[in-house]
C-alpha atoms as a PDB file:
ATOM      1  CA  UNK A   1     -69.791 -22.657  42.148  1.00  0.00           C
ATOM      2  CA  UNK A   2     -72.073 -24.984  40.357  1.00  0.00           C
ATOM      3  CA  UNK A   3     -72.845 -28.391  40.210  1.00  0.00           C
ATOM      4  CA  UNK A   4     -71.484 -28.044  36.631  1.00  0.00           C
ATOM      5  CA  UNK A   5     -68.105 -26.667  34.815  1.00  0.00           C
ATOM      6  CA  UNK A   6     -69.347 -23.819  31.910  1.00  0.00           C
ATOM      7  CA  UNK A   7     -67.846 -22.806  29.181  1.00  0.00           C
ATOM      8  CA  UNK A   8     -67.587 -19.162  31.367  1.00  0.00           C
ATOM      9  CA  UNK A   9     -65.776 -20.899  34.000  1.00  0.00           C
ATOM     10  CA  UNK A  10     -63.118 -22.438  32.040  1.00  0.00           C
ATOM     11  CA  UNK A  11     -62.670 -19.425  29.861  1.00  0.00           C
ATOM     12  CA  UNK A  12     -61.954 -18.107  33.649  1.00  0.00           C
ATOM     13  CA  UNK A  13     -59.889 -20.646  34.310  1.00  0.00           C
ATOM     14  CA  UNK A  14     -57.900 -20.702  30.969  1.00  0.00           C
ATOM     15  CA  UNK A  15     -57.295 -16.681  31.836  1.00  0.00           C
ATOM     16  CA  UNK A  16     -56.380 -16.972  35.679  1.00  0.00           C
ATOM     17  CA  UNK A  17     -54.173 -20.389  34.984  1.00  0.00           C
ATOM     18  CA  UNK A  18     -52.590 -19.514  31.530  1.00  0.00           C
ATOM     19  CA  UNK A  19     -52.920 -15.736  30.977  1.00  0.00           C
ATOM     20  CA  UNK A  20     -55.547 -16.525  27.976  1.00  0.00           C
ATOM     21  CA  UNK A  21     -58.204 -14.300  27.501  1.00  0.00           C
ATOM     22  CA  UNK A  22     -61.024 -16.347  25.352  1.00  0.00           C
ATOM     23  CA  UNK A  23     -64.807 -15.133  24.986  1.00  0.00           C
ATOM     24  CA  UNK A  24     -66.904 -18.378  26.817  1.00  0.00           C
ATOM     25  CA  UNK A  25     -69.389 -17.809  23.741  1.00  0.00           C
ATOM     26  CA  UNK A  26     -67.358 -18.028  21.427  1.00  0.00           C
ATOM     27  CA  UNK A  27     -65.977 -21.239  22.990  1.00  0.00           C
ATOM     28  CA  UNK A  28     -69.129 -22.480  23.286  1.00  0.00           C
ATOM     29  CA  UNK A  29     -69.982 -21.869  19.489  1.00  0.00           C
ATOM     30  CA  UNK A  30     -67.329 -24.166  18.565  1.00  0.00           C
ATOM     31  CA  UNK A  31     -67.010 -26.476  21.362  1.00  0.00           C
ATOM     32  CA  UNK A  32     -65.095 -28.767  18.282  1.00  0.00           C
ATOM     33  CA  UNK A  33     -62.675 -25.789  18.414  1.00  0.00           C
ATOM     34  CA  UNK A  34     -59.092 -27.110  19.402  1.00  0.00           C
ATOM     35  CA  UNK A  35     -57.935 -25.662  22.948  1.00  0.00           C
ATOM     36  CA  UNK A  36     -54.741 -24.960  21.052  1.00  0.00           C
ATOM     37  CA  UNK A  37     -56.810 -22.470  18.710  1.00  0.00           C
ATOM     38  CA  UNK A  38     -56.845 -20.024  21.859  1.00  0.00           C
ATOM     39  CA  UNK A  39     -53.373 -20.913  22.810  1.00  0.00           C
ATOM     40  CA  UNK A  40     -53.579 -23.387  25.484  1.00  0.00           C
ATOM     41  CA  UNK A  41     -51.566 -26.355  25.566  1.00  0.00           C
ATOM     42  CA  UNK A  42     -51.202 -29.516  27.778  1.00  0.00           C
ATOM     43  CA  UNK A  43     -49.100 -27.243  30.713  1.00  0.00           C
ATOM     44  CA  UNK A  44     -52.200 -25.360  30.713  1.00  0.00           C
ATOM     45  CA  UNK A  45     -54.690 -27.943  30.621  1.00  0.00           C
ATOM     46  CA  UNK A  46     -52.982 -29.651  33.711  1.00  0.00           C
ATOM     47  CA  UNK A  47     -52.713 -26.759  35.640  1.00  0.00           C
ATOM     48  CA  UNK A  48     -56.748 -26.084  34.960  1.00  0.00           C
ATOM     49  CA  UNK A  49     -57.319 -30.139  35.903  1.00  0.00           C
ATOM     50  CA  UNK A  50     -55.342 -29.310  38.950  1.00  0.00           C
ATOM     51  CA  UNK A  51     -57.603 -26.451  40.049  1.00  0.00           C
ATOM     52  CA  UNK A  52     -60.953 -28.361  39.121  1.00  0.00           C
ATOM     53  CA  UNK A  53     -59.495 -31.078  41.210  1.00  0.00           C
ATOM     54  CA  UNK A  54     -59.011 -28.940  44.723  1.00  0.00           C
ATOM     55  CA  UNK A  55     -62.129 -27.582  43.683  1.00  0.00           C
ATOM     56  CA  UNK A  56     -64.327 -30.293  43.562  1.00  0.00           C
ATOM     57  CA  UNK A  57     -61.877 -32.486  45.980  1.00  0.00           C
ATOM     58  CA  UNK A  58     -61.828 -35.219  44.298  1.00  0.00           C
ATOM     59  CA  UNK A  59     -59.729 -36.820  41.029  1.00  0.00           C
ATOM     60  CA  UNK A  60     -60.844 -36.272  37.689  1.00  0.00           C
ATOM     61  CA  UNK A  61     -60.290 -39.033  34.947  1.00  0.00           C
ATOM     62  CA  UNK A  62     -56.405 -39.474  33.304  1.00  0.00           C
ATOM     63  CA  UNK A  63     -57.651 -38.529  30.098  1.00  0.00           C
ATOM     64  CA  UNK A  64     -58.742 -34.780  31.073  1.00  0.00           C
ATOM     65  CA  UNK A  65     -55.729 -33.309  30.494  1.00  0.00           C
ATOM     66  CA  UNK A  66     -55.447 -35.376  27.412  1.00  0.00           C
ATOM     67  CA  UNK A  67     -59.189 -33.556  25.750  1.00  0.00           C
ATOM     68  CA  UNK A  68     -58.353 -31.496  22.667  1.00  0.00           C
ATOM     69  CA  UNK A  69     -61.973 -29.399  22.520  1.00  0.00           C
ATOM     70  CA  UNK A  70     -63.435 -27.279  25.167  1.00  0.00           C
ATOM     71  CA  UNK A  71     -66.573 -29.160  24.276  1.00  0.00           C
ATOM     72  CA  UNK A  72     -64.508 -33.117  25.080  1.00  0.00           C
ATOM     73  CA  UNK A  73     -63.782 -31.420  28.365  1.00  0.00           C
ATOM     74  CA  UNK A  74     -66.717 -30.120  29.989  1.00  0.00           C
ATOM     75  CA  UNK A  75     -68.344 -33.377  28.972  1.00  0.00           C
ATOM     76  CA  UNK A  76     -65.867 -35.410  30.759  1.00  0.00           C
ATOM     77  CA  UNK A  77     -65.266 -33.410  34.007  1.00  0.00           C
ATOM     78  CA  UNK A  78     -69.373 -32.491  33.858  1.00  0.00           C
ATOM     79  CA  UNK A  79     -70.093 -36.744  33.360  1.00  0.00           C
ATOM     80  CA  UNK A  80     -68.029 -37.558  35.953  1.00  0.00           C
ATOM     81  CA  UNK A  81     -69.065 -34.735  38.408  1.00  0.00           C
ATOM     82  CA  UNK A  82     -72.815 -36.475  37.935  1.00  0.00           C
ATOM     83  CA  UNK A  83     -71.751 -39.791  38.236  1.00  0.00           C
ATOM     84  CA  UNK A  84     -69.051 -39.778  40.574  1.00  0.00           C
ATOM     85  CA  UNK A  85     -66.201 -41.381  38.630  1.00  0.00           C
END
């Protein structure tokens, strides 16, 4: 685990929590891309906020599972794993 989520790791996540199979470079390509452009919705996002959340023990902000772009969520979790928010 790193200090900081990658496009890799979430294209992990999306596969282990929603079945999605999505190539990390492409994702990070277009991190404007809507998650909903590789099929994930809002059940999915939650469940992969969940995880994150046991992972890093600790809360992530209310808006996470609100992001619309792979790119608008590693920033957030990433920002607020630096900061501590």
């Amino acid at each position: 685990m790193t200090d900081q989520l990658t496009y890799e790791e979430l294209a992990v996540l999306m596969k282990n929590g929603a079945g999605l199979t999505v190539d990390p470079l492409a994702m990070e390509s277009r991190p404007g891309s809507a998650f909903d452009e590789y099929g994930l919705d809002s059940l999915g996002l939650l469940g992969i906020v969940a995880v994150l959340e046991n992972r890093f023990g600790r809360p992530l902000p209310a808006e996470a599972d609100r992001c619309k772009t792979p790119g608008e969520f590693l920033d957030l979790v990433n920002n607020t794993l630096v900061t501590g928010a």
